[in-house]
Structure formats: C-alpha cells, structure tokens
Protein backbone atom coordinates (compact mmCIF):
# COMPACT_ATOMS: atom_id res chain seq x y z
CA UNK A 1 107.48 140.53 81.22
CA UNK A 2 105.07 138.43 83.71
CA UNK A 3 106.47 134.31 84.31
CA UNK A 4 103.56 133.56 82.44
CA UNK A 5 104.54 135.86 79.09
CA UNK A 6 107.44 134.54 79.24
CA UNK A 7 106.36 131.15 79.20
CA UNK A 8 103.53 131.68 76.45
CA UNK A 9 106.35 133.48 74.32
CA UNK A 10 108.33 130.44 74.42
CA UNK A 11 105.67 127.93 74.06
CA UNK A 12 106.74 127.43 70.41
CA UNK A 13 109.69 126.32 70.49
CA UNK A 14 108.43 123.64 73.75
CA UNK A 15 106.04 122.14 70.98
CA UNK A 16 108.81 121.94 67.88
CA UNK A 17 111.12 119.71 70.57
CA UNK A 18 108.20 117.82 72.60
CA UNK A 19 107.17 117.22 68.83
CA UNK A 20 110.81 115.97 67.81
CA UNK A 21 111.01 114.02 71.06
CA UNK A 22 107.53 112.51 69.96
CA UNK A 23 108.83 111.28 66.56
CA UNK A 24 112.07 109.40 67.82
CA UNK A 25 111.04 107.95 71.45
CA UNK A 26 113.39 105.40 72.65
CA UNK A 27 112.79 102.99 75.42
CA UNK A 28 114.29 102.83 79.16
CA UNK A 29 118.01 101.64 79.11
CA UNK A 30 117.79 102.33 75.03
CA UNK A 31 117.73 106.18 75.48
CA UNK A 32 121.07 106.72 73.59
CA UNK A 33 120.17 109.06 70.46
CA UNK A 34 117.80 111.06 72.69
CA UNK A 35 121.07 111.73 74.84
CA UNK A 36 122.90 112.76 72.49
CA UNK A 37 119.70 115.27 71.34
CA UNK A 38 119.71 116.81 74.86
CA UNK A 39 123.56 117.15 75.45
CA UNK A 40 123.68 118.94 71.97
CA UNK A 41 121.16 121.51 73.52
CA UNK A 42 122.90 121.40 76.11
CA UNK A 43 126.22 122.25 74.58
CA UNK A 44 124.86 125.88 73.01
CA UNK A 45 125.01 127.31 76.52
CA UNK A 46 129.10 128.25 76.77
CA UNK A 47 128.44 128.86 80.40
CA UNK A 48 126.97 126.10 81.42
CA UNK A 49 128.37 123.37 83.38
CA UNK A 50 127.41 119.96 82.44
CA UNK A 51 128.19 116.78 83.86
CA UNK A 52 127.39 113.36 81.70
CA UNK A 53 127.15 110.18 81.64
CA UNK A 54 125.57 110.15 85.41
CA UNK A 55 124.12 106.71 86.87
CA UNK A 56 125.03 105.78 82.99
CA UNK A 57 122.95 107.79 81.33
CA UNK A 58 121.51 111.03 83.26
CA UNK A 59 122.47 114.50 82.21
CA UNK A 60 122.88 117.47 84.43
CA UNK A 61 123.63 121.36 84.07
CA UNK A 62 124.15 123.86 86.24
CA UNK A 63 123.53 127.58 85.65
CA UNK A 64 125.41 129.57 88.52
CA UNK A 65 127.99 129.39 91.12
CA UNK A 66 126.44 130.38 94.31
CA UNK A 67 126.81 127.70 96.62
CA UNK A 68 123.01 128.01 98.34
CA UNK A 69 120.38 128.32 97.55
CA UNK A 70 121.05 125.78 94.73
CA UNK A 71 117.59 123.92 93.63
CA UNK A 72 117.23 121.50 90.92
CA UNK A 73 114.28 120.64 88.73
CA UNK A 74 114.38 117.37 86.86
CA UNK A 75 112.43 115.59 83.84
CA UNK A 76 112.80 112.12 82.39
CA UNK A 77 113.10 111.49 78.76
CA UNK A 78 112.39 107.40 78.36
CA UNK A 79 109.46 106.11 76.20
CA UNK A 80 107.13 103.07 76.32
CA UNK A 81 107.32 99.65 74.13
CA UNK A 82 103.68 100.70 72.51
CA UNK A 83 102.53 101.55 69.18
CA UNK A 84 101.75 105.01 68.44
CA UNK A 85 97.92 104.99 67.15
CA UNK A 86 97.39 108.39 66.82
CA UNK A 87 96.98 110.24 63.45
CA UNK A 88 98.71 113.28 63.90
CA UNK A 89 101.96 114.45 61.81
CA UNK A 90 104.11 114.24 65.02
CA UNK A 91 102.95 110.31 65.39
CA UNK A 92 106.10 108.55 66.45
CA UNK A 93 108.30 107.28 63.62
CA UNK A 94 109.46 103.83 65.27
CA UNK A 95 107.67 101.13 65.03
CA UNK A 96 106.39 99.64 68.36
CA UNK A 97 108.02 102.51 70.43
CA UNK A 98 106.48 106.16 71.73
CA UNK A 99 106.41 108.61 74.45
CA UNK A 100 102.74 107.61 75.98
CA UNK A 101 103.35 108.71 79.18
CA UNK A 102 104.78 113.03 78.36
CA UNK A 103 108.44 112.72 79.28
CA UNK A 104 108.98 113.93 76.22
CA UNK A 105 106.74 117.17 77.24
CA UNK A 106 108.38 116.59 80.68
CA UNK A 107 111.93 117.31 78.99
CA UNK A 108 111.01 120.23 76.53
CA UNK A 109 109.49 121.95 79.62
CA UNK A 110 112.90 121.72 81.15
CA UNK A 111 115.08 122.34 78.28
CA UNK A 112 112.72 126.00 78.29
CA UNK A 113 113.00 126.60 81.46
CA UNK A 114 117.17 126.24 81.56
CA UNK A 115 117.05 128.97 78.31
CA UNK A 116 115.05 130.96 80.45
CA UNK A 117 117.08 130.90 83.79
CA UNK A 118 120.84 131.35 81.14
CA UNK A 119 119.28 134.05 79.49
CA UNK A 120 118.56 135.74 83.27
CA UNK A 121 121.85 134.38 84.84
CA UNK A 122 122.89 138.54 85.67
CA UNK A 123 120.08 137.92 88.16
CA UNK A 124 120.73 134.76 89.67
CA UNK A 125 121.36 135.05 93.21
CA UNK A 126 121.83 131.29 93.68
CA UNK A 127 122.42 128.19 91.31
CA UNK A 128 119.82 125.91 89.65
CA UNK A 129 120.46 122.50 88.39
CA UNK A 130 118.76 120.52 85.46
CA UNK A 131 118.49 116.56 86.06
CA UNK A 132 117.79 114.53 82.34
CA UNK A 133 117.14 111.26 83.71
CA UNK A 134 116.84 108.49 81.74
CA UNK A 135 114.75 104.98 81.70
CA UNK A 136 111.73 106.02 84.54
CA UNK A 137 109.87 103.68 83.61
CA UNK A 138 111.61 100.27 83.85
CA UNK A 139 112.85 98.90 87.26
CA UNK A 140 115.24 99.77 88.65
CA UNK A 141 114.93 102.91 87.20
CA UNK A 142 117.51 105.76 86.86
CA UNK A 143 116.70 107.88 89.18
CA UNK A 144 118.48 105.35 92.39
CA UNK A 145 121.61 105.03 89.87
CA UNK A 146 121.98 108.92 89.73
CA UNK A 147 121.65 109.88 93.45
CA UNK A 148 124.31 107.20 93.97
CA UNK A 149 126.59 108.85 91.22
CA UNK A 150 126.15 111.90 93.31
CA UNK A 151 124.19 113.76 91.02
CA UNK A 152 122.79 115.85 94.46
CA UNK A 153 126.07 116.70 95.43
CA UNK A 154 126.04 120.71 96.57
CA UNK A 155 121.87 120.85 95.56
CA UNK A 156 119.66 121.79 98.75
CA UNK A 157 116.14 121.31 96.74
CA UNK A 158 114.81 119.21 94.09
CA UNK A 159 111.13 119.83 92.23
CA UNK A 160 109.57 117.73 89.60
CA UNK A 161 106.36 117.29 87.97
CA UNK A 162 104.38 115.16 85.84
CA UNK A 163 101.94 116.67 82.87
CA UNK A 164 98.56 113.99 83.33
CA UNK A 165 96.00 113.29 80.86
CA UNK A 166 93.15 113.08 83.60
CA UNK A 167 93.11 116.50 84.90
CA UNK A 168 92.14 119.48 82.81
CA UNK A 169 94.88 121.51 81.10
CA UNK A 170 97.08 123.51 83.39
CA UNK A 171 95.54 122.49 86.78
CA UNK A 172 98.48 121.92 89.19
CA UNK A 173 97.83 119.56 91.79
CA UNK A 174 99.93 118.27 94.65
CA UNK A 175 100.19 117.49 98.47
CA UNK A 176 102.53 117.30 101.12
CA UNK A 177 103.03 113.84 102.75
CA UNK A 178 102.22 110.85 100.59
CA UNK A 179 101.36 111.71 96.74
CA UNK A 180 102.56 108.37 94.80
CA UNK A 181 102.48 104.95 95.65
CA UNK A 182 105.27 102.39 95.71
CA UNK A 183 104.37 100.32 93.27
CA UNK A 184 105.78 96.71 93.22
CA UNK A 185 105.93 93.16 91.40
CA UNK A 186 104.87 89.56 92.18
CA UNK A 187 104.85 86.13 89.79
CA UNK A 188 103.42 83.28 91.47
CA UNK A 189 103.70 79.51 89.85
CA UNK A 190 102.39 76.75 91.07
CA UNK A 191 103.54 73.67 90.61
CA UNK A 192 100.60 71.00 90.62
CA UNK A 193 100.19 68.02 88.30
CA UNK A 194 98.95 67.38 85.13
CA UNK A 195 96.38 65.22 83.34
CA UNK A 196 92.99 65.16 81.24
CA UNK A 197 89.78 67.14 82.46
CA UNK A 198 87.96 64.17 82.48
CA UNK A 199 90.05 62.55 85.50
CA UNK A 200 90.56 65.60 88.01
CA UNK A 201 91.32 62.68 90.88
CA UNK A 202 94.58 61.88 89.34
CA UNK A 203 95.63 65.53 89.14
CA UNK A 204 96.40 68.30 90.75
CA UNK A 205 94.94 71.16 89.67
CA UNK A 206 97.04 74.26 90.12
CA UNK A 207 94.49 76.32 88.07
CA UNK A 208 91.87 75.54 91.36
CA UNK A 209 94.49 76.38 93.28
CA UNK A 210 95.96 79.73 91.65
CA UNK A 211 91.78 80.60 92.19
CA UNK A 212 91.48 80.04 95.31
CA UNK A 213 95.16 82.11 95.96
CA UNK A 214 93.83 85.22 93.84
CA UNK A 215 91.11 85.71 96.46
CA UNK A 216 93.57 84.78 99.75
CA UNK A 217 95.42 87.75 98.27
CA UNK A 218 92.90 89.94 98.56
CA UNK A 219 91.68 89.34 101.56
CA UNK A 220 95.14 90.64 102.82
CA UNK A 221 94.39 94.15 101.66
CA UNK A 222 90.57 93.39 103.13
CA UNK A 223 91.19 92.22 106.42
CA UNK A 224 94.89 92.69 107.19
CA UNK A 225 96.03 96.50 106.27
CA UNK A 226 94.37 98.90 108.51
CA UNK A 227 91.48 100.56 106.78
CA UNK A 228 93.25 103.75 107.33
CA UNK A 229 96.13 102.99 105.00
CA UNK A 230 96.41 102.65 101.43
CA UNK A 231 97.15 99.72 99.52
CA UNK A 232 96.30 97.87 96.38
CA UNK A 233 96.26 94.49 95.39
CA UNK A 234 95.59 93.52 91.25
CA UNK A 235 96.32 90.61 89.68
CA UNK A 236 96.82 91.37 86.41
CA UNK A 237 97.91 88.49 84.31
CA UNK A 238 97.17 84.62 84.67
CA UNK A 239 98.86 81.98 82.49
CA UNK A 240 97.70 78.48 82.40
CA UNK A 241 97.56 75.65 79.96
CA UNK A 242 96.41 75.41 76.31
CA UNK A 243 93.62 72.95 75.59
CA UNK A 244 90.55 72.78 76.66
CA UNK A 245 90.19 69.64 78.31
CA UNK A 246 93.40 69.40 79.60
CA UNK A 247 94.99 69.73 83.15
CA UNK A 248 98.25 71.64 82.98
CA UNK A 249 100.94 70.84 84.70
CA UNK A 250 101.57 75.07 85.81
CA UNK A 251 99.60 78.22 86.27
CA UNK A 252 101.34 81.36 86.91
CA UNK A 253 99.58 84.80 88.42
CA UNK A 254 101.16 88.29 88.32
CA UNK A 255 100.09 91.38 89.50
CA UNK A 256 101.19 94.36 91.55
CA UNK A 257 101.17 95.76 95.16
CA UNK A 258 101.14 99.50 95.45
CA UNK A 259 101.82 101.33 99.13
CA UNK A 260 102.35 104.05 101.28
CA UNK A 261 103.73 103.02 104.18
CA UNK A 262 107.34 100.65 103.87
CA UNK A 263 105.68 98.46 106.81
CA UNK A 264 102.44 97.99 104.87
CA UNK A 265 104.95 97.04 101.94
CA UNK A 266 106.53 94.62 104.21
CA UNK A 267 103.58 92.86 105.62
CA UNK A 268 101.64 92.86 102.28
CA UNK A 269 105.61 90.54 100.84
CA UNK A 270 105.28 88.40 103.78
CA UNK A 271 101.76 87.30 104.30
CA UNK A 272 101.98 86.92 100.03
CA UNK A 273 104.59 84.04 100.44
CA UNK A 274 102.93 82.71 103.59
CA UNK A 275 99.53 82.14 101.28
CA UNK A 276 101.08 80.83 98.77
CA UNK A 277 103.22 78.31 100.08
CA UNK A 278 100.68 77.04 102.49
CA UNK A 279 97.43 77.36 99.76
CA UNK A 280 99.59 75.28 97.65
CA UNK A 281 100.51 73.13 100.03
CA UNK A 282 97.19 71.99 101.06
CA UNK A 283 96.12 70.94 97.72
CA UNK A 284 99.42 68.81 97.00
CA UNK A 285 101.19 71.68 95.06
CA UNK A 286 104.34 74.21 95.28
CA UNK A 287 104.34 77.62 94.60
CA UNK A 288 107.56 79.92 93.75
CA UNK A 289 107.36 83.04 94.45
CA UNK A 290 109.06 86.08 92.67
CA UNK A 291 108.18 89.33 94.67
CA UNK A 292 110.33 92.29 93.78
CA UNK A 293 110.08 95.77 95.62
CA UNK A 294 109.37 98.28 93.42
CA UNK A 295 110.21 102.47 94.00
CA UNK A 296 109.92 104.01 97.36
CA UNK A 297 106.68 106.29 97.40
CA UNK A 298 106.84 109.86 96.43
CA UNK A 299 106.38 111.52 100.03
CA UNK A 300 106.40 115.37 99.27
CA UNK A 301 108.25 117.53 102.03
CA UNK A 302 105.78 119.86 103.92
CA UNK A 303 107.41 123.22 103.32
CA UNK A 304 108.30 122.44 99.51
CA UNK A 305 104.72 121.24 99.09
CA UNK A 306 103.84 124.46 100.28
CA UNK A 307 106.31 125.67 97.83
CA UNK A 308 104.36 124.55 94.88
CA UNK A 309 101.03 125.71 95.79
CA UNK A 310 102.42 129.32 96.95
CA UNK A 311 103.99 128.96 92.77
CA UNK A 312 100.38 127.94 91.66
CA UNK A 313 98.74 130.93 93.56
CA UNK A 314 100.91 133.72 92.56
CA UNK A 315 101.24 132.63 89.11
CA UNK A 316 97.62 132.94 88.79
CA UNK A 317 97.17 128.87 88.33
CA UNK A 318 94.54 126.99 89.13
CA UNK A 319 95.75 124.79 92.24
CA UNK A 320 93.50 121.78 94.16
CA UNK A 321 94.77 119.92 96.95
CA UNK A 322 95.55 116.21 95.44
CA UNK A 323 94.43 113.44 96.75
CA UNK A 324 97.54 110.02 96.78
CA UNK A 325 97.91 108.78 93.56
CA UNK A 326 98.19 104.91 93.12
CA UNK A 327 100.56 104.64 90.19
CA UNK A 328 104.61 104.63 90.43
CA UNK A 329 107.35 107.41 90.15
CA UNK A 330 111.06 106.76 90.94
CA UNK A 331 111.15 110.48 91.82
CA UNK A 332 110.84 109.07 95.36
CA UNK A 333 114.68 108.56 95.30
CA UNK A 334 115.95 112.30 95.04
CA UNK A 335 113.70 113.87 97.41
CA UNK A 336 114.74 110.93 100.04
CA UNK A 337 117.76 112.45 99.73
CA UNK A 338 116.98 115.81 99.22
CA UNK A 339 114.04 118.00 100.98
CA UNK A 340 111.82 118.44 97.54
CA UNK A 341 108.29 118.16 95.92
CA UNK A 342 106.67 116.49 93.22
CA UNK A 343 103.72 118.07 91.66
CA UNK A 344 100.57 117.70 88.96
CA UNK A 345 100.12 119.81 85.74
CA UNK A 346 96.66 118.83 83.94
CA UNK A 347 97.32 118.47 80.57
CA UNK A 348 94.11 116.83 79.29
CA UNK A 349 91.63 118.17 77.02
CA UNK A 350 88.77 116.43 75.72
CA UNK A 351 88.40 118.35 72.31
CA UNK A 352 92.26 118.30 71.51
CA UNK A 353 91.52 114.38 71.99
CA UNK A 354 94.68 114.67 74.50
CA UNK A 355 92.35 112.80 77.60
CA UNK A 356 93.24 109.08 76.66
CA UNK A 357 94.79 107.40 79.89
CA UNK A 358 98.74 107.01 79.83
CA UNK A 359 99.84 104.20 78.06
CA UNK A 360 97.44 104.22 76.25
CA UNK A 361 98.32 104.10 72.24
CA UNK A 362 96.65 107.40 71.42
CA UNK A 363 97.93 108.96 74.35
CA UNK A 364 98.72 112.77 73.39
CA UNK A 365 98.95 116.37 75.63
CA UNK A 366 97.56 119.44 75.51
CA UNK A 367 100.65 121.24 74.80
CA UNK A 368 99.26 124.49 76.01
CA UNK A 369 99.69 122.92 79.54
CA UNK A 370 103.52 123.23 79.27
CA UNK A 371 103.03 127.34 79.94
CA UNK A 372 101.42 125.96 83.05
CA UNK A 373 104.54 124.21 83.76
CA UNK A 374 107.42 126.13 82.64
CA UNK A 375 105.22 128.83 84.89
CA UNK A 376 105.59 127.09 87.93
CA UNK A 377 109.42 126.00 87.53
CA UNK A 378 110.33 129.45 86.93
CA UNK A 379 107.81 130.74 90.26
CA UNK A 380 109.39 128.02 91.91
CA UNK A 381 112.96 129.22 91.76
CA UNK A 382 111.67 132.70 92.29
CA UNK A 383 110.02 131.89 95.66
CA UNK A 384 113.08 129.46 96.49
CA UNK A 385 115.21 132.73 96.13
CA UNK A 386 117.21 131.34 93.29
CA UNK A 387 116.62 134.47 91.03
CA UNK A 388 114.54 137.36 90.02
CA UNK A 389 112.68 138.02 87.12
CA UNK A 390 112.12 141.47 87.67
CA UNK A 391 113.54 142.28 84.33
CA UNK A 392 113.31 138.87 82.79
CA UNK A 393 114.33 138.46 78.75
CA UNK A 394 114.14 135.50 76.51
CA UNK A 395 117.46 136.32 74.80
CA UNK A 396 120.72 137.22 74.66
C-alpha cells in the first residue's frame, strides 16, 4: 500500500480518538485523565518501551533498538480555558474547557502513526520515538521540563507539526531558519495619584501617563529594531479605575513582545523598562514592571527543513514555502537541542465551518487533513532512513 492508503485507511480510527480527545479536554498542568488515556494506548503495544512521568507529565515510546538513526516525532495534548460553542456531537463535555487550538488532532495523528511504525517494526532499520507532551500552552511550558528530564537522550532528530485553521486542508507549509516567534509577557502599573476629574491639578494621572507609554512602546518596534527584523509590539489589555469622573489611583497595561532574534528580545526588555520608569517619572509617577521571557523561537534546521518539503513532494502534498509566523510554540526547546523541524498542515475548510481562528470558541479541523499529516510523519521517517514501507500493513 502507498503512505497515503495507509493513512486514508486509518483515518477512522484518527477521528473516533481526536473526537474522544475533543469531548474531555483538560487544561495545561491539569492534563491528568488525558494521561492516563494515552499511556493506556500506549500499554497495548507489548513491545514497546515507554518511559512516564517525564518533565512530570510527558509520555514517550520507543519502537526499535537500533541505536541511529533514531528520530522522534512529538504532539501535545493540553487544551484551552474556553467554552466550546460549536454544535456538533463531539462538542466538548466540560464546561469552560476545550481543545481550540488541535492538540487533540495533533495527538491522534501520533498515536496512528506509532500503530503504523509497530505494525512495520520487521522493517525498521532504526528506532523512532513518540514525545506526548503535556501543558504547551501555558508558560513555562512542558516541553523545557522534558528536554531537562532527558527525554532526547539517544534521539538524533525530532519533527513536529501543527494542523492550522488558516491554510486550506492538507497544505504543508514550513521553512528553514526562523518559522515561529518567541512570544513574551509584560504588565506595566503605574503608580500615580488619585482624585476627582474635576481637579486634574491635584492628581496625577497615571491613565495620561499609561497613554502616552502605549505609544513610547511602539515607537521601539518603529524606530529602534532594524526594519529588517521582525518584531511585534500589542498591548492587549488596559485596566484603570471605575467611575467616570474619577481619577484612579493605578492603571495597568499588558501586552506581548514576539521575536526572532534573542538580541532583538533583549533590546525590545530593556528599552521597555527604560520608558517606563522615566515616562512615569516625568509626570510624578512609578511604574513596576513585570516582563517575563516567553519560548525561544522555533528556528527550523536547514537540512531537516529540507526534510519536510522532500516528505511533502514525494507524498504527492501540496507544499509552499512559509513565510515566519508571529504566534508561540515551545517546540523551540527540543530542536535547540536536537537538529529537527517544525512544520504546517492546513486543516481549514470553509464549508466544514473548520476556518475559525484558534482560540476561537468554534474552533474545529478538517479532519481529513490528518491523512496529510500522518502522510508526512510516516515519509518523514522513510526519507530519515528509519524504515521502509515497501510492504507496509496496518495489522498484526
């Protein structure tokens, strides 16, 4: 059978577990009954070798014992604090909780593909590893807990991927160099001083001030990161008083930074407290400043880049060139470790309603896109000499 029969013949049983996943999400750090769901799948394989409990909560398994090549792929399984709003009969069954970002997709591709490669293990000619990692989405994220437990002990290669709502179904895009931004946090008080609207002269205002700050900040990314670079600056919340003709006593801004480059990162933290302290300053105000680096970015290795478009190509999947991606992916930590690649797989389709943004409340997927990406993983480890599918079968 062709990768991609394989992966349409199996595309069944990816729905009935992205669909389970879908029903009972469970937030970052809170991941414990989905754990238990994949080391119970995990546990039908006699053969396979499974280490838990890693970074305190990441799964892995390992199909083979060749010592090289040994390439792992890896999915995360953590779901958002949002309210499912979609009327479907797989529409999550806890209240304020659901996957609205596709780990859930992300971990029934790889729960496939690890059938696949154990049902195929007479023609393994190297070792692949499976990385569940939990709680992606909340700082500090699993992933740097994980590489610290050793989880890339004896692996030469890591791939991932992410399925995304704003490309069309099964497109694979990816790059090598930068592909995701490192996204991090800032809260900025100021400290001014209170009274009524009708007496500005015997206050100070820090709602003025926290104005005139916003646009300072800005002007960093404007005039003070090279034009050449890549960086964003949104704030994205502002809190500040409660009546109407009242002068509070506090406003507080918070946003995000998101980089490439970890001296653009740098300059962006330092130039942020510099404006604040001294825009305060002038107008008779403090400011404290809470500025917390977020992931590294996702820089994709050159040759494993290449990797993933060679997978695209010769699986007969549409591939573009992507362009860098301002969003955050703790991904970043294994393949600083590792040589690796993280990749695209469109999985957005305007008539299956499955285009909504992530995190969005009636975020869904095209699940068709999962052949796309149980395709590539299994080209991937082809190409990467891992095994053959020359006479590939689903089961034993």
């Amino acid at each position: 059978m062709e990768i991609k029969e394989i992966a349409e013949s199996i595309l069944p049983e990816m729905i009935e577990t992205r669909r389970y996943m879908h029903m009972h999400p469970e937030v970052s750090f809170h991941e414990t009954e989905t754990y238990k769901y994949i080391l119970d799948r995990l546990r039908e394989y006699p053969e396979l070798t499974i280490r838990e409990n890693i970074g305190g909560g990441g799964l892995l398994a390992t199909i083979g014992n060749a010592p090289h090549p040994h390439v792992a792929v890896r999915a995360d399984f953590d779901a958002l604090p949002i309210q499912d709003e979609k009327d479907v009969p797989y529409k999550s069954t806890v209240d304020g909780v659901m996957h609205a970002c596709g780990h859930d997709a992300h971990t029934s591709t790889l729960l496939a593909l690890l059938d696949t490669v154990y049902n195929n293990k007479e023609h393994l000619k190297g070792s692949a590893s499976f990385l569940f990692q939990f709680a992606e989405e909340v700082q500090p994220g699993g992933a740097i807990s994980m590489v610290e437990d050793g989880v890339l002990d004896g692996i030469d290669k890591v791939y991932g991927q992410h399925y995304w709502s704003q490309y069309p179904t099964g497109l694979i895009r990816t790059k090598p160099g930068p592909l995701v931004a490192s996204p991090d946090y800032f809260e900025i008080t100021i400290q001014g001083k209170g009274g009524h609207a009708a007496h500005p002269h015997d206050a100070v205002d820090p709602i003025v001030i926290v104005s005139e700050l916003i646009t300072s900040l800005q002007t960093t990314v404007a005039r003070q990161v090279s034009p050449l670079d890549n960086a964003v600056v949104t704030v994205g919340k502002i809190r500040a008083g409660d009546a109407f003709n009242v002068i509070p006593d506090t406003a507080t801004i918070t946003g995000t930074v998101r980089t490439f480059k970890q001296e653009t990162k740098q300059m962006i933290h330092d130039v942020f407290h510099k404006e604040a302290k001294l825009t305060a300053e002038k107008r008779g105000a403090t400011a404290d400043i809470v500025y917390n680096f977020g992931y590294p970015a996702v820089i994709n290795h050159e040759e494993e880049a290449a990797v993933v478009r060679q997978a695209a190509e010769e699986a007969g999947i549409e591939f573009e060139e992507s362009k860098p991606l301002m969003i955050g992916e703790d991904f970043s930590y294994f393949i600083n470790e590792r040589p690796g690649a993280f990749f695209f797989t469109g999985s957005g389709n305007h008539e299956k309603l499955s285009d909504f943004v992530h995190h969005h409340p009636k975020f869904d997927m095209d699940e068709d896109a999962m052949v796309s990406g149980l395709s590539m993983f299994m080209k991937i480890l082809e190409i990467e000499q891992v095994i053959e599918w020359k006479q590939a079968k689903l089961k034993n």
